[in-house]
N, C-alpha and C. Protein backbone atom coordinates (compact mmCIF):
# COMPACT_ATOMS: atom_id res chain seq x y z
N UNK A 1 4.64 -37.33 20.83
CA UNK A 1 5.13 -36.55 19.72
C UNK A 1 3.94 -36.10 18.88
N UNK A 2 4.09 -34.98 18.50
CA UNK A 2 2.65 -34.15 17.81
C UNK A 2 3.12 -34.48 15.95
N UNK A 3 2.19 -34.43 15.11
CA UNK A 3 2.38 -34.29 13.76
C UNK A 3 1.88 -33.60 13.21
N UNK A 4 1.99 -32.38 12.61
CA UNK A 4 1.47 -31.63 11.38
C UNK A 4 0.94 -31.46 10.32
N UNK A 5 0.06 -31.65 10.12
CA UNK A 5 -0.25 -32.09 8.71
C UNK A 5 0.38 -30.83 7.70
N UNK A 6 1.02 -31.40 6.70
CA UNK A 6 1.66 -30.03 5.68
C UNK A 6 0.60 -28.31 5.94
N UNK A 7 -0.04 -28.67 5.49
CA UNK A 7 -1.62 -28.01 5.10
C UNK A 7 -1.26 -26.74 6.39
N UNK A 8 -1.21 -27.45 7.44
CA UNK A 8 -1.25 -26.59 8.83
C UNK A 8 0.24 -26.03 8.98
N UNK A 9 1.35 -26.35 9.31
CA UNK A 9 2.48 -26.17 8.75
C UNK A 9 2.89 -24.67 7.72
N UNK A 10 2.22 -24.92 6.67
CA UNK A 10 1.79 -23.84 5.95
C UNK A 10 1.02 -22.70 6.12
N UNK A 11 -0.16 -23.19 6.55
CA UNK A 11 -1.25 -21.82 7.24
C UNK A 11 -0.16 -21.19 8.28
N UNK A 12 0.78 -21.88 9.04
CA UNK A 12 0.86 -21.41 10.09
C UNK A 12 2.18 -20.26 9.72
N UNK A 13 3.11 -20.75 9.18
CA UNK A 13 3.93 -20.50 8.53
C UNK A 13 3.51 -18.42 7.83
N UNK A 14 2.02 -18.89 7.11
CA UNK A 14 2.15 -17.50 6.16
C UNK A 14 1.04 -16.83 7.43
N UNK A 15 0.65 -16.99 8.21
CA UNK A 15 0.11 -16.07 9.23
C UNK A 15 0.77 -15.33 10.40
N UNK A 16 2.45 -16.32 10.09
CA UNK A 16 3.13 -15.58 10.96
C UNK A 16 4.17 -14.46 10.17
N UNK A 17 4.42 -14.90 8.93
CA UNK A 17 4.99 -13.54 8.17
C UNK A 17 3.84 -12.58 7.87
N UNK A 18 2.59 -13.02 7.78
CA UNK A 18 1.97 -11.48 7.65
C UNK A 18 1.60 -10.80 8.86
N UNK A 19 1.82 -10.97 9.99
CA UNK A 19 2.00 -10.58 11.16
C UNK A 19 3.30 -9.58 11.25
N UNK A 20 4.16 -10.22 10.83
CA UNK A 20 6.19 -9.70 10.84
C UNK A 20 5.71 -8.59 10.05
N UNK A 21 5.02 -8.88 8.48
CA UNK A 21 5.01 -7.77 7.20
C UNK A 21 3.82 -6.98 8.23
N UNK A 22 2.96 -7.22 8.75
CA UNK A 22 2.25 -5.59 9.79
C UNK A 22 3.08 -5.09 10.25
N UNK A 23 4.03 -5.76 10.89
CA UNK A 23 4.75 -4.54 11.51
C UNK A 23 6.51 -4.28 11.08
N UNK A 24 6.70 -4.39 10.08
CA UNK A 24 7.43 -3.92 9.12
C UNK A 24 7.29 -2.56 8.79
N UNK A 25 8.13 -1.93 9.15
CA UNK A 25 8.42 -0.11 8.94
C UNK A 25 7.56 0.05 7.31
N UNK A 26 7.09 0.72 6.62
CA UNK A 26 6.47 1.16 5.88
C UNK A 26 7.75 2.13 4.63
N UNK A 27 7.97 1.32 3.34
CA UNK A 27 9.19 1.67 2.16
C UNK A 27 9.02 3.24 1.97
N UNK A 28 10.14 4.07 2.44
CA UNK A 28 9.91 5.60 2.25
C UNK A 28 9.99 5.40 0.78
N UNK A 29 9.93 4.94 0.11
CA UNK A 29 10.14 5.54 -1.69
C UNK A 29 8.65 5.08 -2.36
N UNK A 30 8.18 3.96 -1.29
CA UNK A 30 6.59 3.77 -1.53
C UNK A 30 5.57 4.60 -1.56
N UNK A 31 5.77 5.23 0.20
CA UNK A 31 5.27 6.16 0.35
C UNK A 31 5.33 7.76 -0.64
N UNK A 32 6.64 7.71 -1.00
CA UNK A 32 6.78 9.06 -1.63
C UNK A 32 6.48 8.57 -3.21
N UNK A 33 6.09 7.79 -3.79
CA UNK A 33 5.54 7.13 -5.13
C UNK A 33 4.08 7.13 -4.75
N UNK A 34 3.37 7.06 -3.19
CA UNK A 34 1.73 7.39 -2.82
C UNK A 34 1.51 8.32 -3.01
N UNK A 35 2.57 9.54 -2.51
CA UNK A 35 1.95 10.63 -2.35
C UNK A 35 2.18 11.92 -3.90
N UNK A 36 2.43 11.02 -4.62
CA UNK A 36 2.81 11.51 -5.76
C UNK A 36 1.81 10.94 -6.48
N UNK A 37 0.99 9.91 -6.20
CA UNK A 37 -0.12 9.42 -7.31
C UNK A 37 -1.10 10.22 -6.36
N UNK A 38 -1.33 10.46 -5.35
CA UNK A 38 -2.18 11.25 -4.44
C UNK A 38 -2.58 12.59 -5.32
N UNK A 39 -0.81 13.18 -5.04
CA UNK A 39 -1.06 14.81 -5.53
C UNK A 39 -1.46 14.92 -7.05
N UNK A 40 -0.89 14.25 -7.73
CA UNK A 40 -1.13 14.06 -9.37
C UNK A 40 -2.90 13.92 -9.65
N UNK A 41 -3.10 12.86 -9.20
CA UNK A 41 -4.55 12.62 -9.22
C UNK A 41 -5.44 13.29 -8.54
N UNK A 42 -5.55 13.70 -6.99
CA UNK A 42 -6.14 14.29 -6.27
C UNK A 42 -6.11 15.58 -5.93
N UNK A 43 -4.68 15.93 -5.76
CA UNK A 43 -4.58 17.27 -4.83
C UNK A 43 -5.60 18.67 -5.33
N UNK A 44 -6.04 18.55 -6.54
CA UNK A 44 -7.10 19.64 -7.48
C UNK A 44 -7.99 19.66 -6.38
N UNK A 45 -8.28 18.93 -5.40
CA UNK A 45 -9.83 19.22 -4.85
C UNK A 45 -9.41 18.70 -3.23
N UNK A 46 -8.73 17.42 -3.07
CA UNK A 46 -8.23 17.22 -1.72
C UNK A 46 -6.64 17.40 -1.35
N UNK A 47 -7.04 17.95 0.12
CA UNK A 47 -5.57 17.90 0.94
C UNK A 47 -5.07 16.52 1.13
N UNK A 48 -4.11 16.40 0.41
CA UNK A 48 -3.96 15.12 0.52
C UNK A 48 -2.25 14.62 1.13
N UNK A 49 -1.60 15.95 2.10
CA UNK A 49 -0.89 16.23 3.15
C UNK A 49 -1.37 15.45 4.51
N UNK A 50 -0.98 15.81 5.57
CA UNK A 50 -0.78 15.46 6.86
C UNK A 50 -1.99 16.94 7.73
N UNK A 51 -1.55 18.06 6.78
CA UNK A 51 -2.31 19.24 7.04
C UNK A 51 -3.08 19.70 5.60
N UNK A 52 -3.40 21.25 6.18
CA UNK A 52 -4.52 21.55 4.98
C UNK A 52 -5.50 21.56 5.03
N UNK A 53 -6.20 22.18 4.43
CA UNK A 53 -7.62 21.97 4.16
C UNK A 53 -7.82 21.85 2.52
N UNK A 54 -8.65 20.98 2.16
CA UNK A 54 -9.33 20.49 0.54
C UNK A 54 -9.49 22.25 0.16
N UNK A 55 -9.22 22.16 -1.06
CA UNK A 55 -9.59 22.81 -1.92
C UNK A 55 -10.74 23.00 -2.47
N UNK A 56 -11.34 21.66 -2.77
CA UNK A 56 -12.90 21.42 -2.59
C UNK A 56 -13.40 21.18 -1.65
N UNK A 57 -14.09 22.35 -0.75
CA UNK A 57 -14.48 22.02 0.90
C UNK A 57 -15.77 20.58 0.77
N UNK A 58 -16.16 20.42 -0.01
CA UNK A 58 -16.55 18.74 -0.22
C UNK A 58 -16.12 17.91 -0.35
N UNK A 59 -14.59 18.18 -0.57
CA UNK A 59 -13.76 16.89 -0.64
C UNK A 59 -13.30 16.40 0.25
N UNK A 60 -12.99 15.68 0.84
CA UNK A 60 -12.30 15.20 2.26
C UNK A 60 -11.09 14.97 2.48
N UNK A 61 -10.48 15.84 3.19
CA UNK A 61 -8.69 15.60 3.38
C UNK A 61 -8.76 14.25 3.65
N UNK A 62 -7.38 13.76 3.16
CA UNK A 62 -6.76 11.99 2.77
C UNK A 62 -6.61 12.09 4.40
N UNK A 63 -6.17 12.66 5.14
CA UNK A 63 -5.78 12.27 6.39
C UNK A 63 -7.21 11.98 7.73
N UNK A 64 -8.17 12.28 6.84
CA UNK A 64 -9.30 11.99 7.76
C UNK A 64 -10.09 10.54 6.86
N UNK A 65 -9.93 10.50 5.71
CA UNK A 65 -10.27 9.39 4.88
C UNK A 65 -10.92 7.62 5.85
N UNK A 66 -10.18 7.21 6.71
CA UNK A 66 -10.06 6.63 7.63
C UNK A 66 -11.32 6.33 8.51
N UNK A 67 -11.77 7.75 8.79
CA UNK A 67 -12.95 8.04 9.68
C UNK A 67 -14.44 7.28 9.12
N UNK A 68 -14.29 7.32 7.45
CA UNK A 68 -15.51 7.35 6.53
C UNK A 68 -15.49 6.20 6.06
N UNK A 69 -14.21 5.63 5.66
CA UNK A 69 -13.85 4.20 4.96
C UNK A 69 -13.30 3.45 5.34
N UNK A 70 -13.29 2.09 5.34
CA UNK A 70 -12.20 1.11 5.97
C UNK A 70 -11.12 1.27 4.37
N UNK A 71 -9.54 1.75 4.89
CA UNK A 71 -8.99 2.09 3.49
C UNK A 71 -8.96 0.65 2.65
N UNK A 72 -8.77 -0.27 3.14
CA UNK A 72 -8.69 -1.42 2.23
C UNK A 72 -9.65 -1.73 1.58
N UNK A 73 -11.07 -1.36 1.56
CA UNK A 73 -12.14 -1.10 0.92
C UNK A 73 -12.11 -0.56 -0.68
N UNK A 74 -11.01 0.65 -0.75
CA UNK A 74 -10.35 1.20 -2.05
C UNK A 74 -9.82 1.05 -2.81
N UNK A 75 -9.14 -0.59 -2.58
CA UNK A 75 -8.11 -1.27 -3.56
C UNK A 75 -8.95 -1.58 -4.80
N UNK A 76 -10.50 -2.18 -4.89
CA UNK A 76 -10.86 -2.80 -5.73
C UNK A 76 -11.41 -1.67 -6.73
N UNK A 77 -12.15 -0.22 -5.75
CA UNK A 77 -12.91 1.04 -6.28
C UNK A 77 -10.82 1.20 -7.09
N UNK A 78 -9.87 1.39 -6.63
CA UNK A 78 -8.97 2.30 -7.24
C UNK A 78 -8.42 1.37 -8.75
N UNK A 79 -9.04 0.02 -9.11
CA UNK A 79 -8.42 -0.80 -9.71
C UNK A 79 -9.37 -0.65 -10.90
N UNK A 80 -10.76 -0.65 -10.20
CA UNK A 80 -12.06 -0.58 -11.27
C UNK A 80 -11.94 0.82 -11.78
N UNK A 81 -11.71 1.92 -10.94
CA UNK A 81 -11.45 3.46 -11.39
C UNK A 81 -12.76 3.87 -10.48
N UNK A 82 -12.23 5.00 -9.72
CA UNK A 82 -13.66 5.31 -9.12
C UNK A 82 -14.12 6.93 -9.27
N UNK A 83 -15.60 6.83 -9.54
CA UNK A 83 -16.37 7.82 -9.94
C UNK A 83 -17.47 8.32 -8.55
N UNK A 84 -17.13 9.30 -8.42
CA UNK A 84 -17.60 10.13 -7.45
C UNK A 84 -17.68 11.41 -7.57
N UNK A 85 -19.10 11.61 -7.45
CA UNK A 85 -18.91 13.31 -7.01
C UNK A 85 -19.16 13.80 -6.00
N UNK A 86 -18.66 15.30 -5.90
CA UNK A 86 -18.48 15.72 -4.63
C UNK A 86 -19.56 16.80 -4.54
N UNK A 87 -20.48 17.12 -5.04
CA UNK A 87 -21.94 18.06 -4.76
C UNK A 87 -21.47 19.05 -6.03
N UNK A 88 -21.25 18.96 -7.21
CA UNK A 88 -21.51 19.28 -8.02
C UNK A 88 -19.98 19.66 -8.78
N UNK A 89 -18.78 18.96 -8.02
CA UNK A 89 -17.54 18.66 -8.42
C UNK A 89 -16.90 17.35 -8.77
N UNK A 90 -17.12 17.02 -10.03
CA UNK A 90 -17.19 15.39 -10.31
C UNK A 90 -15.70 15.07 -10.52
N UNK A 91 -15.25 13.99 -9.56
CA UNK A 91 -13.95 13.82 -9.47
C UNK A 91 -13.66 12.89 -11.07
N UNK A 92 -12.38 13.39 -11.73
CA UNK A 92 -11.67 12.97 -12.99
C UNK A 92 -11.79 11.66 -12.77
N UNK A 93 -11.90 10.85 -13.51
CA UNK A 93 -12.15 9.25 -13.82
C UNK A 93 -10.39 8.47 -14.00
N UNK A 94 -9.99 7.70 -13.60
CA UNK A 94 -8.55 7.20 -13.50
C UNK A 94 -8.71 6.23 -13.25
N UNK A 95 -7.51 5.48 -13.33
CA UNK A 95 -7.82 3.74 -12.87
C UNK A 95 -6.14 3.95 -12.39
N UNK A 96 -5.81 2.97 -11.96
CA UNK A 96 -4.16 2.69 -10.97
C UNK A 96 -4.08 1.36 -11.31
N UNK A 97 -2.95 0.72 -11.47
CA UNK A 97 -2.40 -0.15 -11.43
C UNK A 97 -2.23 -0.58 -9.98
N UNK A 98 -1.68 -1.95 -10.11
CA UNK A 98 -1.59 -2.27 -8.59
C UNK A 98 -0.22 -2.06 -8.00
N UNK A 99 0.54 -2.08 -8.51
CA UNK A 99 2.01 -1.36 -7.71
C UNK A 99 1.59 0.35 -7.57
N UNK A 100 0.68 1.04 -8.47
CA UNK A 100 0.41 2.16 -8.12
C UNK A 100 -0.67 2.68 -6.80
N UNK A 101 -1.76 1.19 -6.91
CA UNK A 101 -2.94 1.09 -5.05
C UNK A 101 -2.10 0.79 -4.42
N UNK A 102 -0.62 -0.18 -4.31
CA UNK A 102 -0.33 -0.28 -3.35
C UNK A 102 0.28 1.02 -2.70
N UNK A 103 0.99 1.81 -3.15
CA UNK A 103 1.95 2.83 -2.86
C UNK A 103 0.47 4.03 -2.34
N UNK A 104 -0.08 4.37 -3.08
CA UNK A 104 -1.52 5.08 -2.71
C UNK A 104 -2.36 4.55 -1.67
N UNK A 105 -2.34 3.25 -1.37
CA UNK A 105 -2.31 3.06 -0.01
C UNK A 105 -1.84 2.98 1.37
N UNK A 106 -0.50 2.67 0.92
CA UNK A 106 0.22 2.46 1.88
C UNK A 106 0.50 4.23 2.14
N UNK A 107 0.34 5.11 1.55
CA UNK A 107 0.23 6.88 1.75
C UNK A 107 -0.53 6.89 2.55
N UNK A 108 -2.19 6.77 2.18
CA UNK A 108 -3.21 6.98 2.78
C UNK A 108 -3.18 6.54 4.24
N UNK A 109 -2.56 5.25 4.74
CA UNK A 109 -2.69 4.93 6.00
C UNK A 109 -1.45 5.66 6.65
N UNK A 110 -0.65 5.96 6.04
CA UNK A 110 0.58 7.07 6.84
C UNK A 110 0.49 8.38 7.24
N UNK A 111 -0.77 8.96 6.96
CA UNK A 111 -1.29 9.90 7.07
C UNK A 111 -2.59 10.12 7.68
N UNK A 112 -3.56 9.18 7.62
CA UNK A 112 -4.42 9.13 8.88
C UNK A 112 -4.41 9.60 10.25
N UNK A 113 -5.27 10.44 10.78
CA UNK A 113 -5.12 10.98 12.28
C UNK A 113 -6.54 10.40 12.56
């Protein structure tokens, strides 16, 4: 007979629901609360659609975003507020809440090609 120590039990336990929550369909009202902090905040300079091209051809459509960044990389830049410019188009300064990175993330990866 095998025994568990709690400790393991537990690890094992929350590595198998965040496995289930990966592949858990993605909340359409999340997504459409992403792409609404997307367009609000962004759309002035990026495509921040499925298609399109940026408005600011320095800016990088959200759907290629992916290519340049690991997106989970952005949670901490979108929390601190992130400052970037784009060659002489300085993106507006904002900060997000975290029910607002999550939904702005969970966009960003629904739209990736």
């Amino acid at each position: 007979m095998f025994r568990f120590a709690p400790l393991a039990i537990t690890t094992c336990l929350l590595l198998a629901a965040g496995a289930a929550a990966a592949k858990a369909p993605v909340d359409a009202q999340l997504l459409k609360r992403g792409r609404a902090i997307a367009q609000a905040n962004c759309g002035r300079c990026h495509a921040v659609g499925p298609r399109g091209e940026s408005a600011n051809p320095k800016s990088p459509p959200f759907r290629h975003l992916a290519r340049k960044y690991p997106l989970h990389n952005l949670e901490e830049a979108l929390a601190e507020g992130i400052v970037v410019g784009h060659e002489g188009v300085e993106m507006p300064p904002f900060r997000l809440s975290a029910a607002q990175i999550e939904a702005l993330l969970a966009y960003l990866n629904s739209v990736q090609r």
